[in-house]
PDB file of N, CA and C in Angstrom:
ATOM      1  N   UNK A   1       8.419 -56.740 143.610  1.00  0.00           N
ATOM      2  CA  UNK A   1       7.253 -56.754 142.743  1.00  0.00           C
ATOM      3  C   UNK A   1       7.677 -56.673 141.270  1.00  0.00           C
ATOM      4  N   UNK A   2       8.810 -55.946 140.963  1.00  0.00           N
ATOM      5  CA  UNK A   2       8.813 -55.616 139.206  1.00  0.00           C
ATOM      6  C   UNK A   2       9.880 -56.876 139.285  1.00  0.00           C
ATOM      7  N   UNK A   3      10.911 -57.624 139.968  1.00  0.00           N
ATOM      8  CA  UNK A   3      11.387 -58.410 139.742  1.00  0.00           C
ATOM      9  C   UNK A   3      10.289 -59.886 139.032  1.00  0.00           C
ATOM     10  N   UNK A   4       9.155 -59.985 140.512  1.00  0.00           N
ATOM     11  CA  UNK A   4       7.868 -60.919 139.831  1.00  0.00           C
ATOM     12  C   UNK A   4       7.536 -60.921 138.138  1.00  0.00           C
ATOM     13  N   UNK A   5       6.527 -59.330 138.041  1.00  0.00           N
ATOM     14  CA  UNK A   5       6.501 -58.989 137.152  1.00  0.00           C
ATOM     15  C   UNK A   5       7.812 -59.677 135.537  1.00  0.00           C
ATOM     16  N   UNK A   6       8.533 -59.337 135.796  1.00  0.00           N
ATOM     17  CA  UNK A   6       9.770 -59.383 134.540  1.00  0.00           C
ATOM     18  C   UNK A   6       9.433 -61.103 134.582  1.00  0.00           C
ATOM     19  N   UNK A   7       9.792 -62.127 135.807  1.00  0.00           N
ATOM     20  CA  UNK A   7       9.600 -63.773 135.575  1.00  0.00           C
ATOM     21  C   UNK A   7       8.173 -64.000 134.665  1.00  0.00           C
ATOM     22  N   UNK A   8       7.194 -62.999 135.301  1.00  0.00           N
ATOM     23  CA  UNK A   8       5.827 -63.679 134.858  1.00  0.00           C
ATOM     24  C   UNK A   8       6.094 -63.940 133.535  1.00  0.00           C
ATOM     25  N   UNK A   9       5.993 -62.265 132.906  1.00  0.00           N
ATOM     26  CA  UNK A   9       6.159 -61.645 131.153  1.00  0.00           C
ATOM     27  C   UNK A   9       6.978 -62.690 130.562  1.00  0.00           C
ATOM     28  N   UNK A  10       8.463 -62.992 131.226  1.00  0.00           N
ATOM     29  CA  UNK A  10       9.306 -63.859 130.146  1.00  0.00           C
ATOM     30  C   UNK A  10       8.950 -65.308 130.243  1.00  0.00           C
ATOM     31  N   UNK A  11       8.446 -65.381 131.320  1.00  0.00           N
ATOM     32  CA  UNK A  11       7.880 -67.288 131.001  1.00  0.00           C
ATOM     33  C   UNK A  11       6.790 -67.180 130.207  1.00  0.00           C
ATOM     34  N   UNK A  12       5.759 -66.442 130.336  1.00  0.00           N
ATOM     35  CA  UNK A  12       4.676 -66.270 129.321  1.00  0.00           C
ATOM     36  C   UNK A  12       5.318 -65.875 127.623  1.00  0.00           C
ATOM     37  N   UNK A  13       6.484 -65.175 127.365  1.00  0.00           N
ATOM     38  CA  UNK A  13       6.738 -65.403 126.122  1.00  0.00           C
ATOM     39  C   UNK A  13       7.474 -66.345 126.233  1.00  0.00           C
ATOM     40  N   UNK A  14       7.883 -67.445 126.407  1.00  0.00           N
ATOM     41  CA  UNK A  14       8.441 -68.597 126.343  1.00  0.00           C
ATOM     42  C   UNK A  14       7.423 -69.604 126.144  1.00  0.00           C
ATOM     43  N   UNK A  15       6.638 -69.385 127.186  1.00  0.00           N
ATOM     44  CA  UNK A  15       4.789 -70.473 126.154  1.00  0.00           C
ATOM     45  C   UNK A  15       4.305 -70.065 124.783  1.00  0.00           C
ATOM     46  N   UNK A  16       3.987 -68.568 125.198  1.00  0.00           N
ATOM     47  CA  UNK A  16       3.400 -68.450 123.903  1.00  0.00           C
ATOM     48  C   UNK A  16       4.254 -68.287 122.648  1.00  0.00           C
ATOM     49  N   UNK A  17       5.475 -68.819 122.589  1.00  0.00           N
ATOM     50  CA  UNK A  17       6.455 -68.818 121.560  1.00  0.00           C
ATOM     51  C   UNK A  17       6.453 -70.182 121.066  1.00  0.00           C
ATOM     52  N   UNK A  18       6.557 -70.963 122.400  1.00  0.00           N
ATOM     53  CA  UNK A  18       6.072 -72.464 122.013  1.00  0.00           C
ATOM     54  C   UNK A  18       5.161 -72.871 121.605  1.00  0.00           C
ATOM     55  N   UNK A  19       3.860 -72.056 121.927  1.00  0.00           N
ATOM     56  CA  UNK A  19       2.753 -72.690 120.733  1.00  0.00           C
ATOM     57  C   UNK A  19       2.242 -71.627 120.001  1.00  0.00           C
ATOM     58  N   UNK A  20       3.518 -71.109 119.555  1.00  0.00           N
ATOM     59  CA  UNK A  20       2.924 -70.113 118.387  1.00  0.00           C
ATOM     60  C   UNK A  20       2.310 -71.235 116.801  1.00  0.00           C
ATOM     61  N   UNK A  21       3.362 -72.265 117.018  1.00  0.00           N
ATOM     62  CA  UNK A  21       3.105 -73.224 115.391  1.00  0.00           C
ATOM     63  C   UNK A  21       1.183 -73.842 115.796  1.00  0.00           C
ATOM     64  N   UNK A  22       0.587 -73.848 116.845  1.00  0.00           N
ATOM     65  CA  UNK A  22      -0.795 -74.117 116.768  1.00  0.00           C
ATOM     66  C   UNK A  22      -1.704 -73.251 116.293  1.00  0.00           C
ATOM     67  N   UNK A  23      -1.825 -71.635 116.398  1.00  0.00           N
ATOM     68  CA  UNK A  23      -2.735 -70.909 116.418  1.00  0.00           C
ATOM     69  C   UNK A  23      -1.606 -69.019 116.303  1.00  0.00           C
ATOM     70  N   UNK A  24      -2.280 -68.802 115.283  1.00  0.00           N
ATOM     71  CA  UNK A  24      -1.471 -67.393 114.965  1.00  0.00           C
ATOM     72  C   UNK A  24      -2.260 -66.414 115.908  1.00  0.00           C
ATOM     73  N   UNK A  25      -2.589 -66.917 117.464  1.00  0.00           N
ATOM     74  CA  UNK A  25      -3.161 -66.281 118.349  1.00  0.00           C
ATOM     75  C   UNK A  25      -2.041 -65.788 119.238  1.00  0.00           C
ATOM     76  N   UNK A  26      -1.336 -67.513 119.197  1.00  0.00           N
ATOM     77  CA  UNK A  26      -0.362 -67.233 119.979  1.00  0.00           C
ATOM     78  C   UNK A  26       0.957 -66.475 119.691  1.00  0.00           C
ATOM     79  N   UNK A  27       0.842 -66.128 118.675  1.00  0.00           N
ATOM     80  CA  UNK A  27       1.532 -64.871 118.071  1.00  0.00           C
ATOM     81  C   UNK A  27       1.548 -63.605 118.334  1.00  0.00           C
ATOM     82  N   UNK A  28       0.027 -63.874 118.475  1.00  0.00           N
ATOM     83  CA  UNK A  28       0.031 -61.977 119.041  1.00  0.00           C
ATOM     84  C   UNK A  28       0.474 -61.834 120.752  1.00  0.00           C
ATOM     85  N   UNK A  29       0.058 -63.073 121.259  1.00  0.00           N
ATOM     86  CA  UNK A  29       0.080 -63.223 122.805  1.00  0.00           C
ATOM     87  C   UNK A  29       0.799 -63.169 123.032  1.00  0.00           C
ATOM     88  N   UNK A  30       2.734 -63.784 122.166  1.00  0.00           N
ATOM     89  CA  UNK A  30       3.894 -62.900 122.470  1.00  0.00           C
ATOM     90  C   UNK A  30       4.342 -62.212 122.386  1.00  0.00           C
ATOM     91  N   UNK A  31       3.519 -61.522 121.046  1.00  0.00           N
ATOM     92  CA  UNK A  31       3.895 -59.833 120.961  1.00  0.00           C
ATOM     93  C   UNK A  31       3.640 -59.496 121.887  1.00  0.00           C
ATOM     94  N   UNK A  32       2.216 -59.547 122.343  1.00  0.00           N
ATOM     95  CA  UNK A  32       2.129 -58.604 123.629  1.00  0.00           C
ATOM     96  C   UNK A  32       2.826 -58.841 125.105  1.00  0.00           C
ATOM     97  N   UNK A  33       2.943 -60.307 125.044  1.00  0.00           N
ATOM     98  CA  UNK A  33       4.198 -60.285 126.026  1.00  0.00           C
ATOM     99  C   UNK A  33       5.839 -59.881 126.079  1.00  0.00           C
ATOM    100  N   UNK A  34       5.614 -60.069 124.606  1.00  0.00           N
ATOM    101  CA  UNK A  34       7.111 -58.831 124.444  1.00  0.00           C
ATOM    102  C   UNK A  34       6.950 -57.235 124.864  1.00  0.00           C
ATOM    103  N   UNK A  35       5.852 -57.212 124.967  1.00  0.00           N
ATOM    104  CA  UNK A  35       5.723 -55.513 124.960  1.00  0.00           C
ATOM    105  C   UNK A  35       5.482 -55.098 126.468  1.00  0.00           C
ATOM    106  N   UNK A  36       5.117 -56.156 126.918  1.00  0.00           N
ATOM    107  CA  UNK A  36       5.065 -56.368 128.593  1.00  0.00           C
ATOM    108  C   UNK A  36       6.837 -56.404 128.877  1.00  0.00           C
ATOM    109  N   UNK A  37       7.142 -57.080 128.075  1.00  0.00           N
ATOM    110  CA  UNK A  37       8.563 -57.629 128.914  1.00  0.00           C
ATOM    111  C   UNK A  37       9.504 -56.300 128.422  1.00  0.00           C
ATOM    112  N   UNK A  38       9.376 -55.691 127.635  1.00  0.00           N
ATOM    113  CA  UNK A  38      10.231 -54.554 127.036  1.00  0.00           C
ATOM    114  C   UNK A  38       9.875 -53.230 128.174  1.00  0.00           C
ATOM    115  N   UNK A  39       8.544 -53.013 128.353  1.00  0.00           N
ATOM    116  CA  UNK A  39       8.490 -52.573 129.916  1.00  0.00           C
ATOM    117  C   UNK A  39       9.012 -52.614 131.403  1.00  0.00           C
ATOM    118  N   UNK A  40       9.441 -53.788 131.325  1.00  0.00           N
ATOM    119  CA  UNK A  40      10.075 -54.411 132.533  1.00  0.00           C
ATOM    120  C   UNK A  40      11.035 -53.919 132.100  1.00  0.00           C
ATOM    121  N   UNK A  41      11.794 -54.348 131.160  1.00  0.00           N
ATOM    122  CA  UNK A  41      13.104 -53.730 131.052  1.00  0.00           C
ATOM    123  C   UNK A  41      13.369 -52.391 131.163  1.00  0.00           C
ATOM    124  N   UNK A  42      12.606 -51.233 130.605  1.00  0.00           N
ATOM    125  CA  UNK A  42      12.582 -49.805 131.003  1.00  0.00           C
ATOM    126  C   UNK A  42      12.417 -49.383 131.920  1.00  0.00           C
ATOM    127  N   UNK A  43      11.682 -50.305 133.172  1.00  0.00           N
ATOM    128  CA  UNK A  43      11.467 -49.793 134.381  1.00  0.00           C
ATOM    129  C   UNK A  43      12.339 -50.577 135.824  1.00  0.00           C
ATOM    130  N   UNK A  44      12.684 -51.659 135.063  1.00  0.00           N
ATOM    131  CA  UNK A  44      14.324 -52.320 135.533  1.00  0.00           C
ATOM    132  C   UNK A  44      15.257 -51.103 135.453  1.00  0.00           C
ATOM    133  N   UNK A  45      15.204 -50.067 134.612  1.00  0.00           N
ATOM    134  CA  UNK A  45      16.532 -49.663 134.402  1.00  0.00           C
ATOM    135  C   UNK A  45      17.855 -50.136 132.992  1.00  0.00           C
ATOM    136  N   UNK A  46      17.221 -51.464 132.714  1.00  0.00           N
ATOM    137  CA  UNK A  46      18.022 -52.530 131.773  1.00  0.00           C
ATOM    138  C   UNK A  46      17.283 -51.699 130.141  1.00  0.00           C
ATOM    139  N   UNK A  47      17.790 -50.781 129.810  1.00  0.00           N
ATOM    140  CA  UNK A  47      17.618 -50.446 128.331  1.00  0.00           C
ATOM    141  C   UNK A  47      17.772 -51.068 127.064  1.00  0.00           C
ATOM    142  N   UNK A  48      18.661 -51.682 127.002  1.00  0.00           N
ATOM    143  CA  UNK A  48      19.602 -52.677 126.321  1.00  0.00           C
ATOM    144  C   UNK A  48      18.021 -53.830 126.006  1.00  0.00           C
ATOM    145  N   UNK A  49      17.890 -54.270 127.694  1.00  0.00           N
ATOM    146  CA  UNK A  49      17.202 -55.169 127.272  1.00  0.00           C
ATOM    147  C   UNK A  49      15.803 -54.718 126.730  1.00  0.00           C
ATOM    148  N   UNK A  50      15.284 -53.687 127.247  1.00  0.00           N
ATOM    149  CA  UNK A  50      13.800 -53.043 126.382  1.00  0.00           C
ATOM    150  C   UNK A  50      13.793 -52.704 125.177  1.00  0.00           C
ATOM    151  N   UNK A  51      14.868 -52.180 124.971  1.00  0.00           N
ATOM    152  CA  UNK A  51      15.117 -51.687 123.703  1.00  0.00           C
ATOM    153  C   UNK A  51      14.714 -53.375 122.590  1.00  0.00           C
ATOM    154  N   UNK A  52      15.520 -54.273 122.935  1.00  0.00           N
ATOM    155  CA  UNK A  52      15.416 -55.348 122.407  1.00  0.00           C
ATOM    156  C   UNK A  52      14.304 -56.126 122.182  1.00  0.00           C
ATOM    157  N   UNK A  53      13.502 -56.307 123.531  1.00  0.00           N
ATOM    158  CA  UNK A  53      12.451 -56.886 123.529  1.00  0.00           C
ATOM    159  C   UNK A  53      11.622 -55.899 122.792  1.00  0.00           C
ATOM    160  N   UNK A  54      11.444 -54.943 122.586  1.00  0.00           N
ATOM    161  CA  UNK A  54      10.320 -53.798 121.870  1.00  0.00           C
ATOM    162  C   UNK A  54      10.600 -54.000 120.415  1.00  0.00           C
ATOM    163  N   UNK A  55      11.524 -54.357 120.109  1.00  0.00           N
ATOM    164  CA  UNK A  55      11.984 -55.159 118.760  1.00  0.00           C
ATOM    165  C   UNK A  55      11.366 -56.538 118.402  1.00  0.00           C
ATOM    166  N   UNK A  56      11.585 -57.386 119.244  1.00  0.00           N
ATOM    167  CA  UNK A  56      10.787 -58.308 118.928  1.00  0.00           C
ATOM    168  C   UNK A  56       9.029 -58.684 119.128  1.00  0.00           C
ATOM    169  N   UNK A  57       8.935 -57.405 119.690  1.00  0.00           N
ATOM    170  CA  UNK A  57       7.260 -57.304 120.073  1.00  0.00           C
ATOM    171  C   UNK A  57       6.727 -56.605 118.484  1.00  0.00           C
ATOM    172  N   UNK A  58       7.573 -55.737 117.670  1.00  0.00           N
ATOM    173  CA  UNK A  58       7.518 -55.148 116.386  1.00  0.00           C
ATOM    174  C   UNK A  58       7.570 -56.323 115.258  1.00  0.00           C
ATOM    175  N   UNK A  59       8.612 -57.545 115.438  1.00  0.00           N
ATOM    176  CA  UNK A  59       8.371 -58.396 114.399  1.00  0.00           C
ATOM    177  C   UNK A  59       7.320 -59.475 115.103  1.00  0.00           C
ATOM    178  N   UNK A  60       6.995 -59.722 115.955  1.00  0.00           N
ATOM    179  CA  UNK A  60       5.994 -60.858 116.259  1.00  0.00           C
ATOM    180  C   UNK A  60       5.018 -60.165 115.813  1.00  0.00           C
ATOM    181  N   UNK A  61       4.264 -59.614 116.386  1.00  0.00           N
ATOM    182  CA  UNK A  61       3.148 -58.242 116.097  1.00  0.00           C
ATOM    183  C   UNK A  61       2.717 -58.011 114.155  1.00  0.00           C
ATOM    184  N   UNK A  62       4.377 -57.997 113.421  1.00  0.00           N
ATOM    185  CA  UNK A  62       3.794 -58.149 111.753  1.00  0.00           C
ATOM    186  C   UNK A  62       3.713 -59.715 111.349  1.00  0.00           C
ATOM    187  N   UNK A  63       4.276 -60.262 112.059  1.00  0.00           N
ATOM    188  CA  UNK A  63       4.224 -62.082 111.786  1.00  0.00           C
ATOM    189  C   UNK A  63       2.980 -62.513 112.235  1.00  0.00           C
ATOM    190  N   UNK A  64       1.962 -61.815 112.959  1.00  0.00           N
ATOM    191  CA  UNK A  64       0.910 -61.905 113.333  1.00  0.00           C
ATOM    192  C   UNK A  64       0.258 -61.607 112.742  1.00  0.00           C
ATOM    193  N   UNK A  65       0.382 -60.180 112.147  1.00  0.00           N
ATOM    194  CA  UNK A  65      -0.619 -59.654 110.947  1.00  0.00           C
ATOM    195  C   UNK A  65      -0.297 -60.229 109.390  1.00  0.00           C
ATOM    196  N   UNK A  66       1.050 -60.472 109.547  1.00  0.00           N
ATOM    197  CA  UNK A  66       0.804 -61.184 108.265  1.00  0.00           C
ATOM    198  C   UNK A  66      -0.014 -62.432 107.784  1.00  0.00           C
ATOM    199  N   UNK A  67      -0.164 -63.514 109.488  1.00  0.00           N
ATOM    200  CA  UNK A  67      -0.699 -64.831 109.539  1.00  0.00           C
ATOM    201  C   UNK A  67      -2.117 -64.119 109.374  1.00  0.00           C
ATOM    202  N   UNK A  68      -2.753 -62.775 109.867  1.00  0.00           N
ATOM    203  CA  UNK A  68      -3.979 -62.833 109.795  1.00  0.00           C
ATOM    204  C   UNK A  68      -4.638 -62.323 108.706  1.00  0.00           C
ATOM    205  N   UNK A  69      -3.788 -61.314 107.569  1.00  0.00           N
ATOM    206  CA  UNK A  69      -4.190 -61.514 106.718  1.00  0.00           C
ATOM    207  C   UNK A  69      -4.670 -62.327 105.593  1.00  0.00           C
ATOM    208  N   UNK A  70      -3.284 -63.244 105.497  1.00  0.00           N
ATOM    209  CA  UNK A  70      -3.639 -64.822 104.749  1.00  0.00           C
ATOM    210  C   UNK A  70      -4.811 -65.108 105.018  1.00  0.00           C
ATOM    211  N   UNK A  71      -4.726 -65.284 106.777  1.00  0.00           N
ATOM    212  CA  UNK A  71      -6.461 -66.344 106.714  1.00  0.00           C
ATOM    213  C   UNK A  71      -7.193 -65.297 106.474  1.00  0.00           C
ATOM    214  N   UNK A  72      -7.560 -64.022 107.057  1.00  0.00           N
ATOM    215  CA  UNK A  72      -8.667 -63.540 105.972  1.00  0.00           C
ATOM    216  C   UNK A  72      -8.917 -63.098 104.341  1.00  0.00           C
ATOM    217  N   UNK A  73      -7.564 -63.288 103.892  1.00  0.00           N
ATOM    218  CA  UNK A  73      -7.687 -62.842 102.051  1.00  0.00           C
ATOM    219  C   UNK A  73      -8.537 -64.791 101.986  1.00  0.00           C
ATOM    220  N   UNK A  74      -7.813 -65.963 102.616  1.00  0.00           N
ATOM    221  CA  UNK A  74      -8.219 -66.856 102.221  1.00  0.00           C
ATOM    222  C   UNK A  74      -9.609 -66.854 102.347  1.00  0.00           C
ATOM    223  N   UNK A  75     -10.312 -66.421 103.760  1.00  0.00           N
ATOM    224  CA  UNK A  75     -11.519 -66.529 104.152  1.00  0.00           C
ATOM    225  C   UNK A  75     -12.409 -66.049 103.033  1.00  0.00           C
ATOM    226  N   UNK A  76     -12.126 -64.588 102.565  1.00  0.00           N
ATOM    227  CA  UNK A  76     -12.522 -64.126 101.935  1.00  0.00           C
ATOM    228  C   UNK A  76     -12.899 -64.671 100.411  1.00  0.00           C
ATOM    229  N   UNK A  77     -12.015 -64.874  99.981  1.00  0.00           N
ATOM    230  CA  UNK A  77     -12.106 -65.949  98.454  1.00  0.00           C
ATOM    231  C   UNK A  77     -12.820 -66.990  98.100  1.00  0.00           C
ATOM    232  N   UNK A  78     -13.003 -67.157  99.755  1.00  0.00           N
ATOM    233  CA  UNK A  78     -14.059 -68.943  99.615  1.00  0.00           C
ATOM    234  C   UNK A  78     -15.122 -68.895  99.222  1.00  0.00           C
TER     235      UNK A  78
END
């Protein structure tokens, strides 16, 4: 079951990484699949790898908020 789990999480950040350039939705959708997959790794036992992925769930996550501020300072101005 947590083996499943770990395939689901990392193919899902592998989509939503791929269409992160359409929609700064899909930005957050790999943060949060990083934060899924950094779980797997802590409960794998694999630290190394949670540790890592919880890192990149921290910069997707501000690359997200940074995309959403833009569009709302822009929204805002109009």
């Amino acid at each position: 079951m947590l083996t499943a789990f770990g395939a689901v999480v990392v193919s899902l950040m592998m989509i939503f990484y791929a269409l992160e350039q359409r929609s700064s939705w899909y930005t957050l959708a790999f943060a949060v699949a990083c934060i899924a997959s950094s779980a797997y790794g802590w409960l794998a036992g694999t630290w190394p790898f949670g540790i890592v992925e919880g890192v990149w769930a921290i910069i997707a996550f501000r690359k997200w908020w940074n995309l959403y501020q833009t569009r709302t300072t822009h929204t805002e101005a109009s």
